[in-house]
C-alpha atoms as a PDB file:
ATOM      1  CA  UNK A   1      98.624 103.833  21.238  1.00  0.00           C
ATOM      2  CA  UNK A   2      98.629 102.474  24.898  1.00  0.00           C
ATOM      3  CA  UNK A   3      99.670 103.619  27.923  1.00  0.00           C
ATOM      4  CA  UNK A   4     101.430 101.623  30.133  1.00  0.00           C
ATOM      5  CA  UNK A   5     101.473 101.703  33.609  1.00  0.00           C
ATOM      6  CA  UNK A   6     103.311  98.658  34.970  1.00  0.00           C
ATOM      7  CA  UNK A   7     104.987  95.380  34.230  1.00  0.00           C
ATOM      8  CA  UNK A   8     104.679  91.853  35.334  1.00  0.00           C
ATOM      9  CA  UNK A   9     106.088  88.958  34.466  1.00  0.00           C
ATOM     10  CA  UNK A  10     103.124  87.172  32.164  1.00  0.00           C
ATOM     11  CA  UNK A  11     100.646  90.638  31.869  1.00  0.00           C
ATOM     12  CA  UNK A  12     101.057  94.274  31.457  1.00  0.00           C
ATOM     13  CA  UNK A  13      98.999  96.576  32.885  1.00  0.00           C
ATOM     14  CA  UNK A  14      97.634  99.567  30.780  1.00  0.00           C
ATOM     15  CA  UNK A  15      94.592 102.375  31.194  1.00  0.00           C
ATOM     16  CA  UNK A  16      92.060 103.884  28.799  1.00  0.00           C
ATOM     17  CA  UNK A  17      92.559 107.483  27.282  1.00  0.00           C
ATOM     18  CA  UNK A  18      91.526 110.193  28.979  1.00  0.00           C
ATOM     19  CA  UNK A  19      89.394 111.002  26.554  1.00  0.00           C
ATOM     20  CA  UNK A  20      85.932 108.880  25.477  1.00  0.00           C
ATOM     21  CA  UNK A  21      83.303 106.513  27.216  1.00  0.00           C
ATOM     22  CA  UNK A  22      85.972 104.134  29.243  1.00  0.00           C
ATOM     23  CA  UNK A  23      88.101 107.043  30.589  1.00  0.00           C
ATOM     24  CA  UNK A  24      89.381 106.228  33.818  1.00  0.00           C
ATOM     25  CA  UNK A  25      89.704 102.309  33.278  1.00  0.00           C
ATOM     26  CA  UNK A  26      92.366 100.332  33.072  1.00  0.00           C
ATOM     27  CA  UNK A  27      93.289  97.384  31.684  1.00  0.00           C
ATOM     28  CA  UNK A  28      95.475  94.245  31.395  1.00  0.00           C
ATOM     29  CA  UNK A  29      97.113  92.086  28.470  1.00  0.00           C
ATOM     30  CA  UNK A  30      98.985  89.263  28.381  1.00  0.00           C
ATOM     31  CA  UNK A  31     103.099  90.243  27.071  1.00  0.00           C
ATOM     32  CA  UNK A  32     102.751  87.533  24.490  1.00  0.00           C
ATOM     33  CA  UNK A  33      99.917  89.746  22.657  1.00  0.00           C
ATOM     34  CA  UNK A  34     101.963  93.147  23.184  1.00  0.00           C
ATOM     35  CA  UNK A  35     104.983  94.280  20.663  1.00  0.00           C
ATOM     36  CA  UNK A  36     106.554  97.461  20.126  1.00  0.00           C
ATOM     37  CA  UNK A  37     106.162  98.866  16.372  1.00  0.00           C
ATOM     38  CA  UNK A  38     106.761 102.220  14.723  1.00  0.00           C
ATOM     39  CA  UNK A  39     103.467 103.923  15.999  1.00  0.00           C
ATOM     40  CA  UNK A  40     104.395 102.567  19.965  1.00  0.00           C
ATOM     41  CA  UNK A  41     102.875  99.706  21.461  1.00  0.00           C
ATOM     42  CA  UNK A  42     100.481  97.383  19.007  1.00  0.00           C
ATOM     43  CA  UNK A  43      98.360  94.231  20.670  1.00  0.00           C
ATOM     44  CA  UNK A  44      97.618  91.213  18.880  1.00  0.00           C
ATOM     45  CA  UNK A  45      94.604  89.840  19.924  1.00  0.00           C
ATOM     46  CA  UNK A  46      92.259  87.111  18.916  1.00  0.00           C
ATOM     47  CA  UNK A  47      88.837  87.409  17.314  1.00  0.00           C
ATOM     48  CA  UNK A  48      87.760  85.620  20.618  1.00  0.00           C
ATOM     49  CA  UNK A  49      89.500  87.653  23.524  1.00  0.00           C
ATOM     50  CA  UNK A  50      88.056  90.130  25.816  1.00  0.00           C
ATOM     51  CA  UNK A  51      89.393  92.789  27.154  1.00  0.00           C
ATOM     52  CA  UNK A  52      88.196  92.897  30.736  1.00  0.00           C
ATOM     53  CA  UNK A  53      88.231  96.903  31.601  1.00  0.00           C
ATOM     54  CA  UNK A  54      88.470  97.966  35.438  1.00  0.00           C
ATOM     55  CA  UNK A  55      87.679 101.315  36.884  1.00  0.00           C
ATOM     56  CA  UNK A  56      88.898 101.009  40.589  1.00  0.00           C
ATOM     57  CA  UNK A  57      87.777 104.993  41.471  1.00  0.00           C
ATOM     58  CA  UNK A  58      84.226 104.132  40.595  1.00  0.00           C
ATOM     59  CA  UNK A  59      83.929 100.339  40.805  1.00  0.00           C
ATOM     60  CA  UNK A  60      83.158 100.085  37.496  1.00  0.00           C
ATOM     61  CA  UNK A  61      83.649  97.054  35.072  1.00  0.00           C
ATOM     62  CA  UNK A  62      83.307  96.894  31.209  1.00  0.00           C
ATOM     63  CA  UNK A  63      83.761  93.852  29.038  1.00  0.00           C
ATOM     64  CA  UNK A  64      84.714  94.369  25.022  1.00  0.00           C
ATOM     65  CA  UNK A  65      84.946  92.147  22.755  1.00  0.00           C
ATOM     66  CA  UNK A  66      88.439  92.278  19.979  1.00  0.00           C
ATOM     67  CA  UNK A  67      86.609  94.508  17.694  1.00  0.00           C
ATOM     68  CA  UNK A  68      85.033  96.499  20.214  1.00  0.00           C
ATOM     69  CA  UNK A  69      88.684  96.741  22.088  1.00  0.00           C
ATOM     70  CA  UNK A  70      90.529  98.038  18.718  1.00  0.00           C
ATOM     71  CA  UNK A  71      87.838 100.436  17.812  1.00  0.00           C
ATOM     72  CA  UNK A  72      87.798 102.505  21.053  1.00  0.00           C
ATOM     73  CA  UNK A  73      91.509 102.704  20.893  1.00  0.00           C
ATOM     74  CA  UNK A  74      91.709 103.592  16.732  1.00  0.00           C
ATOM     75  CA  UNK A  75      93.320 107.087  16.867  1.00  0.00           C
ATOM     76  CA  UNK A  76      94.132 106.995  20.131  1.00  0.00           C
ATOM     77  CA  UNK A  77      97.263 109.575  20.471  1.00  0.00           C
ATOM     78  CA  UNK A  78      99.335 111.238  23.358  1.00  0.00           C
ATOM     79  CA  UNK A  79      96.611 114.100  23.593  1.00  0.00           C
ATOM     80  CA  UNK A  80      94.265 111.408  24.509  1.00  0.00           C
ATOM     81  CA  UNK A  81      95.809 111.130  27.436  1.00  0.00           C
ATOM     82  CA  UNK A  82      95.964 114.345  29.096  1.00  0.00           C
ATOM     83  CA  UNK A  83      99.142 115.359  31.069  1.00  0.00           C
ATOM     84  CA  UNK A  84     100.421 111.531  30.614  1.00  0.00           C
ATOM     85  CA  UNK A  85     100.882 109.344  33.742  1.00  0.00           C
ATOM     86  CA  UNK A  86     102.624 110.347  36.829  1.00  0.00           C
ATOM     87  CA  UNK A  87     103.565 107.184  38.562  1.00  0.00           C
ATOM     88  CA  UNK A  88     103.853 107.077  42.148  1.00  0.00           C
ATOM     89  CA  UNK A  89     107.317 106.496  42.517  1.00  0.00           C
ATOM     90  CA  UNK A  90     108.471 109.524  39.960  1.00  0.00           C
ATOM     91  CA  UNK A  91     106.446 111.743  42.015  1.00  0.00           C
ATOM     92  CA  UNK A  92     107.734 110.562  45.404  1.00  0.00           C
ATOM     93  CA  UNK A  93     111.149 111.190  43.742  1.00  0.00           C
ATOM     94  CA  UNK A  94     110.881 114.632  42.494  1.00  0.00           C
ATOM     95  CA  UNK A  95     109.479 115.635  46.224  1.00  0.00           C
ATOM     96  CA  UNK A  96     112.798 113.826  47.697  1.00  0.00           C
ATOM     97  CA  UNK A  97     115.374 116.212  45.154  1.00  0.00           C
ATOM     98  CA  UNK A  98     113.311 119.142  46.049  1.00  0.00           C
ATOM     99  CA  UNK A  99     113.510 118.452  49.430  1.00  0.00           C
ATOM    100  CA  UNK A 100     117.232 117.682  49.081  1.00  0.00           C
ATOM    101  CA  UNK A 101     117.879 120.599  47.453  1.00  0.00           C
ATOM    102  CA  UNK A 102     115.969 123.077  50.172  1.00  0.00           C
ATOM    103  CA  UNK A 103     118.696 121.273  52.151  1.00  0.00           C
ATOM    104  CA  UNK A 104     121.699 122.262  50.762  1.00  0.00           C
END
């Protein structure tokens, strides 16, 4: 289970649960590793990658290897992740149709 918080043309970007030692982190993989199976998005990744994680709140950095990677996130589910994401832009639009509708 991953949560993804944008997407760009060669890499996705994606953040940690909520929930365990890398909360707060976030992460990036490239879309050639990422497909979309029955349990949500699954990464294919080589015994050699790492997984470079990034906390930008607390200028933290964390390197795991493959292993390391798929065991944080082995039963990862939605309640790992708190009240979800809120992007920027959805917020910014449910201010502008509750503005809108104060208007009318």
């Amino acid at each position: 289970m991953y949560t993804k918080v944008a997407e760009y043309k060669n890499q996705t970007l994606f953040r940690m649960p909520d929930t365990g030692e890398y909360a707060g982190y976030s992460f990036y993989l490239f879309n050639d590793q990422i497909k979309t199976g029955e349990k949500g998005i699954e990464a294919n990744l080589s015994e050699n990658f790492t997984v470079y994680l990034k906390d930008r709140r607390n200028d933290k950095y964390a390197e795991l290897t493959a292993d390391e990677f798929k065991e944080a996130m082995t039963g990862i589910t939605d309640a790992n992740y708190g009240n979800g994401l809120i992007k920027p832009s959805e917020s910014r639009k449910d201010r502008f149709t509750e503005r809108e509708r104060l208007l009318r």
